[in-house]
PDB file of N, CA and C in Angstrom:
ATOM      1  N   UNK A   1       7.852 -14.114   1.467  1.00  0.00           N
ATOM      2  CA  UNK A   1       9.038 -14.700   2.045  1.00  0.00           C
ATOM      3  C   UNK A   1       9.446 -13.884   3.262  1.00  0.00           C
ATOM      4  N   UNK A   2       9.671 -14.454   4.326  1.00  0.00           N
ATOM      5  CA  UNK A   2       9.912 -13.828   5.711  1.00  0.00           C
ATOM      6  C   UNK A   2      11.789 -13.763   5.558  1.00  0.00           C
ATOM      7  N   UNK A   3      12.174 -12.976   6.189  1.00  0.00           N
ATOM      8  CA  UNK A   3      14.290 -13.216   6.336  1.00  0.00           C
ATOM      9  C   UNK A   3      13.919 -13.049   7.785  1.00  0.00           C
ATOM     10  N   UNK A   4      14.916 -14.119   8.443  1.00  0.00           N
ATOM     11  CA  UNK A   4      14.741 -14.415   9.831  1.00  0.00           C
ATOM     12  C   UNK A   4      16.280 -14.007   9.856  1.00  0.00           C
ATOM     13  N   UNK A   5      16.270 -12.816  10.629  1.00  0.00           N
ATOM     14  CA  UNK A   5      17.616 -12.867  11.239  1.00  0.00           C
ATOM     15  C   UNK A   5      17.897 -13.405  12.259  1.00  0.00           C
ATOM     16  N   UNK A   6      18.956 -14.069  12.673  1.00  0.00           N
ATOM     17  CA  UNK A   6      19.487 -14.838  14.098  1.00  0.00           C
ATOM     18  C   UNK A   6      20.390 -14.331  14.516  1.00  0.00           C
ATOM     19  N   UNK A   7      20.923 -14.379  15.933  1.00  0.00           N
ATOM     20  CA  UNK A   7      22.011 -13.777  16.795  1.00  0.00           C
ATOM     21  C   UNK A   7      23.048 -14.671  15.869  1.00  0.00           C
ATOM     22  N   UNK A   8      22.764 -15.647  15.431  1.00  0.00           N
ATOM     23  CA  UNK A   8      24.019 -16.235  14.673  1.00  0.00           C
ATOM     24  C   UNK A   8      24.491 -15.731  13.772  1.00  0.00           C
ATOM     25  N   UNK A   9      23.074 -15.216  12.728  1.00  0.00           N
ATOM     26  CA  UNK A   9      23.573 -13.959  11.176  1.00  0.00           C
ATOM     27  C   UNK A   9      24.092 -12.830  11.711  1.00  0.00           C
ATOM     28  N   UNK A  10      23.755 -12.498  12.891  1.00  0.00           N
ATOM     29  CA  UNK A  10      24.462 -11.321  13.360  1.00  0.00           C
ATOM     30  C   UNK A  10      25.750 -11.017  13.691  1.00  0.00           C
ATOM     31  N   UNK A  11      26.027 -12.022  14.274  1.00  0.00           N
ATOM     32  CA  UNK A  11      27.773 -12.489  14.237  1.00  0.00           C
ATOM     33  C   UNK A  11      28.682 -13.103  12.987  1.00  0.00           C
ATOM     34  N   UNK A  12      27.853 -13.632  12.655  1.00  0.00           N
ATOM     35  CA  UNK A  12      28.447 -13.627  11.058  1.00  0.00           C
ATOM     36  C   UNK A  12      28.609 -12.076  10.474  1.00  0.00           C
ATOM     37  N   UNK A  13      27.755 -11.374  10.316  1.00  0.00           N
ATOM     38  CA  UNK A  13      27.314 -10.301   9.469  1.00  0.00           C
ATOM     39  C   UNK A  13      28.980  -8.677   9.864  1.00  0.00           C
ATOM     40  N   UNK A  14      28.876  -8.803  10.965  1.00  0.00           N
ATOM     41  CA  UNK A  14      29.603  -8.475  12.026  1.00  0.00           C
ATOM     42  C   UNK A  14      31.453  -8.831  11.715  1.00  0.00           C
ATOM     43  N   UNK A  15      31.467 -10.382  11.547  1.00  0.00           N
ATOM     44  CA  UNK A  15      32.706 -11.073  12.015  1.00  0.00           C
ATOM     45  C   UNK A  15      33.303 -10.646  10.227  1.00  0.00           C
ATOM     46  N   UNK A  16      32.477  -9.990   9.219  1.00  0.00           N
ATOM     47  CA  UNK A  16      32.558  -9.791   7.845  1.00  0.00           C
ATOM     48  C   UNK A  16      32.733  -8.515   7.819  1.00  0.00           C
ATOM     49  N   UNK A  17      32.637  -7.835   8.489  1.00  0.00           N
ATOM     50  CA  UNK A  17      32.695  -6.118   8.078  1.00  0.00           C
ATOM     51  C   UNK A  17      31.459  -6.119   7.195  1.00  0.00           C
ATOM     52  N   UNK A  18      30.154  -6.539   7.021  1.00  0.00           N
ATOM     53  CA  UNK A  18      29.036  -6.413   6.616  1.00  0.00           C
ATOM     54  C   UNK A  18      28.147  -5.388   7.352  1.00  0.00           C
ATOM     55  N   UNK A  19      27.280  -4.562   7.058  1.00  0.00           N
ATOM     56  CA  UNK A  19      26.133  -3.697   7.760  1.00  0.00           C
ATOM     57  C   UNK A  19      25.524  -4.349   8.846  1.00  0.00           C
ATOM     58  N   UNK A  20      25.857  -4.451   9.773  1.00  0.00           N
ATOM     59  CA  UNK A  20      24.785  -5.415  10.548  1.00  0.00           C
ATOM     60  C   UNK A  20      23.157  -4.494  10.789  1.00  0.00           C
ATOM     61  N   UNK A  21      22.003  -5.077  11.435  1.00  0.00           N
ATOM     62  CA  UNK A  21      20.773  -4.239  11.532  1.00  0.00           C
ATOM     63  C   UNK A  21      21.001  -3.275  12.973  1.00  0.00           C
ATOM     64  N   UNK A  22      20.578  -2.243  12.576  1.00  0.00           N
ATOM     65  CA  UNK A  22      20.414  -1.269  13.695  1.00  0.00           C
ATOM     66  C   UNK A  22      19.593  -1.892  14.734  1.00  0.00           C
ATOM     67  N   UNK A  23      19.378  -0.946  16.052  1.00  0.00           N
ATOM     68  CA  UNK A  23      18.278  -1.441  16.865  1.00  0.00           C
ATOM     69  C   UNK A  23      17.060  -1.719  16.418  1.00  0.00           C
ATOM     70  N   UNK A  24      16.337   0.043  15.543  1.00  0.00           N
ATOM     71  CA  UNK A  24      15.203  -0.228  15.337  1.00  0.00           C
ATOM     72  C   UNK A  24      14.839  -1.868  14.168  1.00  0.00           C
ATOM     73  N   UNK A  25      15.967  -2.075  13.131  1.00  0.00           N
ATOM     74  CA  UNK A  25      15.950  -2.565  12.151  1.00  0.00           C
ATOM     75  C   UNK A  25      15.386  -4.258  13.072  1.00  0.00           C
ATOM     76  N   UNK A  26      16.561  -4.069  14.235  1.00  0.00           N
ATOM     77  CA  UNK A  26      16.399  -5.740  14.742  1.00  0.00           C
ATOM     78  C   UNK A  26      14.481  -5.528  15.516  1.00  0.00           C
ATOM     79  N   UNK A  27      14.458  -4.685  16.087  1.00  0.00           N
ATOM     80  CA  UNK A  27      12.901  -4.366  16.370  1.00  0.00           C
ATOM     81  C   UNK A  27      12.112  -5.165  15.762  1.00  0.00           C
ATOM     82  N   UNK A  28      12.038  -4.375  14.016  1.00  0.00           N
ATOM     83  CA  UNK A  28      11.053  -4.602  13.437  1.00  0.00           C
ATOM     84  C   UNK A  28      10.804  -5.886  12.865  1.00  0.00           C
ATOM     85  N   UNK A  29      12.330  -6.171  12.626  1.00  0.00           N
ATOM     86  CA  UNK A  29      12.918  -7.426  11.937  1.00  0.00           C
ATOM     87  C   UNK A  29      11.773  -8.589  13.024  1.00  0.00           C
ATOM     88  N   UNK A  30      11.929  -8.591  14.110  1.00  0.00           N
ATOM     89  CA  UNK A  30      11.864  -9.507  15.280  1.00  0.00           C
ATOM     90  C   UNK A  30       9.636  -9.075  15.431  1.00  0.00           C
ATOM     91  N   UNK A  31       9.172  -8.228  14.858  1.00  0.00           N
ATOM     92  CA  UNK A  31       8.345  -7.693  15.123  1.00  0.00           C
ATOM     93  C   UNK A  31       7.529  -8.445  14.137  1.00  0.00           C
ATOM     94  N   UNK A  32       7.955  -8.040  13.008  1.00  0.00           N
ATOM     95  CA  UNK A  32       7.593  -8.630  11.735  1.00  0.00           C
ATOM     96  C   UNK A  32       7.446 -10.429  11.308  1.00  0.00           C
ATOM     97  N   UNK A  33       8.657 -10.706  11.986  1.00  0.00           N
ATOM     98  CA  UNK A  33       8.441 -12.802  11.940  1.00  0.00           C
ATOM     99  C   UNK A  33       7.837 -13.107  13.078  1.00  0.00           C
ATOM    100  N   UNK A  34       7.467 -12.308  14.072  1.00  0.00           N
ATOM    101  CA  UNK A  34       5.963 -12.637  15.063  1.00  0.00           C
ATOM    102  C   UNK A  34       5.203 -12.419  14.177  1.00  0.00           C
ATOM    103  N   UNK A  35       4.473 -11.991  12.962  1.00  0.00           N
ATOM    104  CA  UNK A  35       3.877 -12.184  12.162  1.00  0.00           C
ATOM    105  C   UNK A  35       2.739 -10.916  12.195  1.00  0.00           C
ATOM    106  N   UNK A  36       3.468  -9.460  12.728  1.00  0.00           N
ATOM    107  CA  UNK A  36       3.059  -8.430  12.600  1.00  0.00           C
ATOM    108  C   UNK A  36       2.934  -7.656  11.366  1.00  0.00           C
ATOM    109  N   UNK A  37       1.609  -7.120  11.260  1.00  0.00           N
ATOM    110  CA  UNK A  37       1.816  -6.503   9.702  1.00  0.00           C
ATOM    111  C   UNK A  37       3.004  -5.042   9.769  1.00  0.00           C
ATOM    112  N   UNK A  38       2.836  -4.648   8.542  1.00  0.00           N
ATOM    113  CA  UNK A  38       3.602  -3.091   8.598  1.00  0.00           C
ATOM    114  C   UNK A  38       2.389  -2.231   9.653  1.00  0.00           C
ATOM    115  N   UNK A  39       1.283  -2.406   9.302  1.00  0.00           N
ATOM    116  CA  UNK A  39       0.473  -1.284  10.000  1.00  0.00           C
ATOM    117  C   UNK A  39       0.892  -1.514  11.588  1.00  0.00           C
ATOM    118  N   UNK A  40       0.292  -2.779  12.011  1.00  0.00           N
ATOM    119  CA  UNK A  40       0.583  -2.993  13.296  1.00  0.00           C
ATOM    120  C   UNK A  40       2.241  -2.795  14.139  1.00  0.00           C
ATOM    121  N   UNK A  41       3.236  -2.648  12.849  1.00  0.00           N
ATOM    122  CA  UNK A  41       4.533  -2.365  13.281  1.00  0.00           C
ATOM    123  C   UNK A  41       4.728  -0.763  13.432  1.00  0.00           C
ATOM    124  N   UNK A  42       3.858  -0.461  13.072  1.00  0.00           N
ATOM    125  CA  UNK A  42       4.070   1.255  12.792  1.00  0.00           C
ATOM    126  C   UNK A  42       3.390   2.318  14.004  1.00  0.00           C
ATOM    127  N   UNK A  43       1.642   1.388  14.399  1.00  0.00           N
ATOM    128  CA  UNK A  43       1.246   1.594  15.408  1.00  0.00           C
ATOM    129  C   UNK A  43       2.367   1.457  16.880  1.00  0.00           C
ATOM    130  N   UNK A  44       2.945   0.637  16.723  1.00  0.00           N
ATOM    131  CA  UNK A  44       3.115  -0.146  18.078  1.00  0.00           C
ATOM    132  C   UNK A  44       4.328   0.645  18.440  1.00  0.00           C
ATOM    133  N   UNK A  45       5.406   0.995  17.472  1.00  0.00           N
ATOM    134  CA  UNK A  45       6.775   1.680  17.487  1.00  0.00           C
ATOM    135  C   UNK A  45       6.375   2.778  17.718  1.00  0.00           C
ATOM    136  N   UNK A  46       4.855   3.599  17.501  1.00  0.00           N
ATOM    137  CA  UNK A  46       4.575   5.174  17.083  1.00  0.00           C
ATOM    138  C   UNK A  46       5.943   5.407  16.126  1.00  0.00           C
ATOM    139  N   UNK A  47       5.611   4.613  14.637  1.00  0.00           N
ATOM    140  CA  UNK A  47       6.479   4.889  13.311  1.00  0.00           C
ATOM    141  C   UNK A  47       5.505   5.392  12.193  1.00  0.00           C
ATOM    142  N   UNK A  48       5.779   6.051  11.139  1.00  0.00           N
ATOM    143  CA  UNK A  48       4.682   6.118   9.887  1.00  0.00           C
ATOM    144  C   UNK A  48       5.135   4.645   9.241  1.00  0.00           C
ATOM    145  N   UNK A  49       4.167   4.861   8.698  1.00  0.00           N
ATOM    146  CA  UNK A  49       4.116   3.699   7.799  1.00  0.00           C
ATOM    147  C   UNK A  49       5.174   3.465   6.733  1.00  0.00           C
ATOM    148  N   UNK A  50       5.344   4.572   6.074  1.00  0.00           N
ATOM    149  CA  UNK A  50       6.516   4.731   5.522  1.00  0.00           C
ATOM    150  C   UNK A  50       8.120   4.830   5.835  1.00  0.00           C
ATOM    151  N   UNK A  51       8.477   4.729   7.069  1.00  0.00           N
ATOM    152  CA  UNK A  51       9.261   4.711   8.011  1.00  0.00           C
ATOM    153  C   UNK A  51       9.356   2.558   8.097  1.00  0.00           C
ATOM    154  N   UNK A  52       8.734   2.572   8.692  1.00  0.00           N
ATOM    155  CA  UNK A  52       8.381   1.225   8.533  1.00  0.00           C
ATOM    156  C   UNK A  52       8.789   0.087   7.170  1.00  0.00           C
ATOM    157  N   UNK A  53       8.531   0.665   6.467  1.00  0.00           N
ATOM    158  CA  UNK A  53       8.863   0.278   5.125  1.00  0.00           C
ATOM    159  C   UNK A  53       9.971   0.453   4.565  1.00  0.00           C
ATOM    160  N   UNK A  54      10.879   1.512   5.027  1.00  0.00           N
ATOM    161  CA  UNK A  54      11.995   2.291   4.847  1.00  0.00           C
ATOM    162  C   UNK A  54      12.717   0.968   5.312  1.00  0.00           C
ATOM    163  N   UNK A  55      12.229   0.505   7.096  1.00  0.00           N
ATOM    164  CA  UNK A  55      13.473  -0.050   7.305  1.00  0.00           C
ATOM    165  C   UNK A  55      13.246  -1.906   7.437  1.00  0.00           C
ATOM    166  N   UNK A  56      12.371  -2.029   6.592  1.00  0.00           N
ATOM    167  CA  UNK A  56      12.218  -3.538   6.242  1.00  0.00           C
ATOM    168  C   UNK A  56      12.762  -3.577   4.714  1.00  0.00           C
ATOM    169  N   UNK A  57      12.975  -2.459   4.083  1.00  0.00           N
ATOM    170  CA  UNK A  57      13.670  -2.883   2.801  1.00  0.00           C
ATOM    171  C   UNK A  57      14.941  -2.358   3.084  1.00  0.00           C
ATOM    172  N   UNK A  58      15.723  -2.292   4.120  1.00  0.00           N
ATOM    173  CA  UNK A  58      17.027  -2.271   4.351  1.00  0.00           C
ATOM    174  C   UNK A  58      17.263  -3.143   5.100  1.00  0.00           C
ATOM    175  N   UNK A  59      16.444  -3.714   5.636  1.00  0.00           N
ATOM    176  CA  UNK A  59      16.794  -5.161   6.080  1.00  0.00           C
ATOM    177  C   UNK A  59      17.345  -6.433   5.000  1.00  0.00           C
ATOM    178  N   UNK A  60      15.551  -6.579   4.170  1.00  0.00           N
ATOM    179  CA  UNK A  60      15.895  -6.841   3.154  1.00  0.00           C
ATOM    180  C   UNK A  60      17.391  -6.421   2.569  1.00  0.00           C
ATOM    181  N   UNK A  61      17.545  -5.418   2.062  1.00  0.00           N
ATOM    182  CA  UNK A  61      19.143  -5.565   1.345  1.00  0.00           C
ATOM    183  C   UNK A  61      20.382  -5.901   1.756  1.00  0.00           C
ATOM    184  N   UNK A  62      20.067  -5.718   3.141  1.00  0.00           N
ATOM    185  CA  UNK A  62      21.352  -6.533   4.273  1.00  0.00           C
ATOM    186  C   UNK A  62      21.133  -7.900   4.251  1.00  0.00           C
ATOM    187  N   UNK A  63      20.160  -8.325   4.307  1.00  0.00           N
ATOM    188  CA  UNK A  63      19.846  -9.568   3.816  1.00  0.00           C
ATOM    189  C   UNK A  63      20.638 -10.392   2.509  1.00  0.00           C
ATOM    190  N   UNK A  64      20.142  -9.523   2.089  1.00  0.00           N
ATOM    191  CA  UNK A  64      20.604  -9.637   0.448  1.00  0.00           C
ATOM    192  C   UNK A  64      22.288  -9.341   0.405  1.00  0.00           C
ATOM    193  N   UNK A  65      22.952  -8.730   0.848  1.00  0.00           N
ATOM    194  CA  UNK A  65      24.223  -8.916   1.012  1.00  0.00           C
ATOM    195  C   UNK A  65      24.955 -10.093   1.295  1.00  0.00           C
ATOM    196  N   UNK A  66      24.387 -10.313   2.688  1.00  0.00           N
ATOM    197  CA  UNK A  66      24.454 -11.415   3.404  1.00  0.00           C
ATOM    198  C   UNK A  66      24.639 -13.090   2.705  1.00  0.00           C
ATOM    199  N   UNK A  67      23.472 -12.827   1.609  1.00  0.00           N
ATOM    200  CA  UNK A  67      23.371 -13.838   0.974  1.00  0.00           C
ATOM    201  C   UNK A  67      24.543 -14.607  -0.145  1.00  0.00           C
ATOM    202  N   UNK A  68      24.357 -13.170  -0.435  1.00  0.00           N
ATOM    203  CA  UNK A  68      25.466 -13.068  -1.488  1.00  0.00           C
ATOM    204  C   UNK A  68      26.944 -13.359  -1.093  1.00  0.00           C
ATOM    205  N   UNK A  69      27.268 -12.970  -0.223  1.00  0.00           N
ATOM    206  CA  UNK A  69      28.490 -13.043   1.004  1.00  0.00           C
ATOM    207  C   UNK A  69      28.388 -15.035   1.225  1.00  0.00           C
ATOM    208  N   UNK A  70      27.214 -15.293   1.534  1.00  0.00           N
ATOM    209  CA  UNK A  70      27.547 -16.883   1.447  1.00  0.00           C
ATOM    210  C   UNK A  70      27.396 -17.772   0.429  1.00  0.00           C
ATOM    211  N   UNK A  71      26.997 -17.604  -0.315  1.00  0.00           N
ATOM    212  CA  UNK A  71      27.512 -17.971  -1.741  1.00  0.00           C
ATOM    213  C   UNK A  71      28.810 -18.099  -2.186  1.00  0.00           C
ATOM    214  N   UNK A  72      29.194 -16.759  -2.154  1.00  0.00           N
ATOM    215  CA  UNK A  72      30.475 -16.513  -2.649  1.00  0.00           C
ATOM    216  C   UNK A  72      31.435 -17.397  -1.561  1.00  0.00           C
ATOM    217  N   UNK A  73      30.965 -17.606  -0.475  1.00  0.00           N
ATOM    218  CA  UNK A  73      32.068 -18.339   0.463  1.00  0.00           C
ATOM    219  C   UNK A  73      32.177 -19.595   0.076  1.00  0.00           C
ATOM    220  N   UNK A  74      30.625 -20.006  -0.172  1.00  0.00           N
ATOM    221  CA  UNK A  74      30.933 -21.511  -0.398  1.00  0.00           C
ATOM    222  C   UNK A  74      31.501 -21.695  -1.638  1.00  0.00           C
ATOM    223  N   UNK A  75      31.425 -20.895  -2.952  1.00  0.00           N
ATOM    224  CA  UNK A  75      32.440 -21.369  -4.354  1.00  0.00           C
ATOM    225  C   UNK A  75      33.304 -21.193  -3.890  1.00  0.00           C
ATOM    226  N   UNK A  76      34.214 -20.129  -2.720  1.00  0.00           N
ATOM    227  CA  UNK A  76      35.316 -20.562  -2.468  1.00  0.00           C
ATOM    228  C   UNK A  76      36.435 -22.026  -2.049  1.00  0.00           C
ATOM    229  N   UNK A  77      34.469 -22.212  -1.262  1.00  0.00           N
ATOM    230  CA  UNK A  77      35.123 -23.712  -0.642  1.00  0.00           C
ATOM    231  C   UNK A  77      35.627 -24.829  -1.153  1.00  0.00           C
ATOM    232  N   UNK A  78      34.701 -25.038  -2.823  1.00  0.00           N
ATOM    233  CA  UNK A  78      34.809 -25.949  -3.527  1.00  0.00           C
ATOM    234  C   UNK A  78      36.032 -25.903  -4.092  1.00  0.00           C
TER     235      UNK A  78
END
């Protein structure tokens, strides 16, 4: 499963007092749904690999906030 962040989640993420992604995070984020592996993201940044990984599963969990954050908006709505 790819998480596509958009300048739109970003302003959402933002307009919430939510974590928004750092530079490198939007980098990789944007690096990664061009359909770059971790290796090739790690080469290209001069990142370790593990670095790399570090900050696609904090994406992921901002993600995952995020999600959760709209959920909860919409039972509000109902």
């Amino acid at each position: 499963m790819r998480i596509i962040i958009t300048n739109q989640t970003r302003y959402y993420l933002t307009g919430n007092n939510i974590p928004i992604l750092t530079h490198t995070e939007r980098i990789i984020n944007d690096l990664r749904n061009a359909g770059k592996s971790k290796k090739e993201i790690s080469q290209e940044l001069n990142l370790s690999p593990q670095t790399v990984r570090l900050h696609l599963r904090n994406i992921n969990q901002k993600a995952r906030i995020l999600w959760i954050t709209n959920t909860e908006a919409r039972r509000e709505e109902t």
